[in-house]
Protein backbone atom coordinates (compact mmCIF):
# COMPACT_ATOMS: atom_id res chain seq x y z
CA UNK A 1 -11.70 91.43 12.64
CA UNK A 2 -13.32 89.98 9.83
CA UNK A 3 -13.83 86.13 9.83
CA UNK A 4 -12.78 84.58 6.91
CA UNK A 5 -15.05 81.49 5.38
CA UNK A 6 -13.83 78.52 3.49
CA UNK A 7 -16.09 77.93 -0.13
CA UNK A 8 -17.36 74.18 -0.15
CA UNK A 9 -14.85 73.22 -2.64
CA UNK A 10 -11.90 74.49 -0.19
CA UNK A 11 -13.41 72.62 2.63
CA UNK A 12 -14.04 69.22 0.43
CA UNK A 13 -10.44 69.72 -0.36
CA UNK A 14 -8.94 70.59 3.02
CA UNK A 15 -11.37 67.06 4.20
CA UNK A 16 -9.69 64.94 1.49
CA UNK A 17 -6.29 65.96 2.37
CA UNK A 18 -6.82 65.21 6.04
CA UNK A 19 -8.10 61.43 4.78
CA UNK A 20 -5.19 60.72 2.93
CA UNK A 21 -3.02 61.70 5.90
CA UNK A 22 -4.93 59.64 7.94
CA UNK A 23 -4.63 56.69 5.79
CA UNK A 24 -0.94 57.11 5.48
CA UNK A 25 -0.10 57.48 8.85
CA UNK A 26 -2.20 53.80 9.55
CA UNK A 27 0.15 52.53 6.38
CA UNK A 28 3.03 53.75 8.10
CA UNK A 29 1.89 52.87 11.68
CA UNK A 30 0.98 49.45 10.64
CA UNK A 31 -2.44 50.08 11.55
CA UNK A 32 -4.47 48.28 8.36
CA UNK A 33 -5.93 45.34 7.89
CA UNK A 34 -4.53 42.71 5.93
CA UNK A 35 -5.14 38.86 4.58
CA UNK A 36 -2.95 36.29 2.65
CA UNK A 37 -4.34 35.18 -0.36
CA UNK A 38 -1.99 32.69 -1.44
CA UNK A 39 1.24 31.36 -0.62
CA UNK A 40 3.40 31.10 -3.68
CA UNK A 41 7.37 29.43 -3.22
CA UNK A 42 8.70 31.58 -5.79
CA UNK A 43 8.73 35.62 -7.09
CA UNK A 44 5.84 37.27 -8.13
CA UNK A 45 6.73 39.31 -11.54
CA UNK A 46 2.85 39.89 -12.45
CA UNK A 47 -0.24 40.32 -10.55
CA UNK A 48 -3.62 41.42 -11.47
CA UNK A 49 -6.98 41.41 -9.08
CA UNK A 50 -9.97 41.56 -10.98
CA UNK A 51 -13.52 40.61 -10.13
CA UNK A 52 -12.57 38.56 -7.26
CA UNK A 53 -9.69 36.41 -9.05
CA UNK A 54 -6.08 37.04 -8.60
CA UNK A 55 -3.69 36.16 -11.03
CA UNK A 56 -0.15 35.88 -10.66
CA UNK A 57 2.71 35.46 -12.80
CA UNK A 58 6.24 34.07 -11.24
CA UNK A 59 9.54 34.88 -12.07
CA UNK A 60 9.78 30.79 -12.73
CA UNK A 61 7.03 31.58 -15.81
CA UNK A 62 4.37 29.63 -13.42
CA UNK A 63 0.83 31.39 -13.63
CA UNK A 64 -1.84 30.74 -10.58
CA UNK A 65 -4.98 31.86 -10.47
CA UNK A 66 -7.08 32.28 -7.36
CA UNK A 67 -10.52 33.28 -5.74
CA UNK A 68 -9.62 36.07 -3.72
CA UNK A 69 -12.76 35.67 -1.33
CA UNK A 70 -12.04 31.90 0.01
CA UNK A 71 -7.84 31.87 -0.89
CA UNK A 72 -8.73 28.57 -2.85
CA UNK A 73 -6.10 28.45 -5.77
CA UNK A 74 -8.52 27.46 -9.09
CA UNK A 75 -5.55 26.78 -11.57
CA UNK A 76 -1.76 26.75 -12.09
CA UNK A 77 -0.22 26.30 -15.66
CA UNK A 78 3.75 25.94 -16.16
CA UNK A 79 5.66 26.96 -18.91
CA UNK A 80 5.35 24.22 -21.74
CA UNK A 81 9.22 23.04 -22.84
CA UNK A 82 9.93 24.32 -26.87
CA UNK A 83 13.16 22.75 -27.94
CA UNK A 84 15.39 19.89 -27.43
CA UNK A 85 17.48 22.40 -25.31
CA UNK A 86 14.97 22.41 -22.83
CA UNK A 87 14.13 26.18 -23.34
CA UNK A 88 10.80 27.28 -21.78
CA UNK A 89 8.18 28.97 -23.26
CA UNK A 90 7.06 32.00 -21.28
CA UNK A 91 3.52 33.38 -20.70
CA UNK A 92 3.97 36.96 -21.60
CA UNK A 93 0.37 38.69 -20.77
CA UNK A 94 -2.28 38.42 -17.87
């Protein structure tokens, strides 16, 4: 019988397959690591993580941003009122 070899790129590939299997399964298992951040009263509509800051947009149109090392939450801004009805602005882009 003739033994059949695997090129390097079928072997990288076979490798990275077996990775993301493994990482599902600890997804799935509940076997990954995990930290809050920041505790927020309302819905999160918008969130972007970006050198080390993590912004957050609410469903309320709150914004927070935070340091994503220490948790410490560096600035909030709420939607500014725009008429005599009381209608909110809203903060659109992060």
């Amino acid at each position: 019988m003739q033994e059949v070899r695997k090129s390097d790129e079928q072997r990288q590939a076979d490798e990275k397959v077996a990775r993301m299997l493994e990482q599902a399964a600890n997804w799935r298992m509940g076997r990954c690591s995990q930290r809050t951040v920041l505790l927020l009263s309302d819905w999160v509509r918008r969130l972007r993580c970006e050198r080390g800051l993590l912004v957050c947009g609410t469903y309320s149109g709150d914004v927070h941003l935070s340091d994503v090392a220490s948790g410490e939450l560096l600035q909030s801004w709420s939607p500014e009122p725009l008429g005599p009805d009381g209608t909110l602005s809203e903060i659109t882009a992060i």
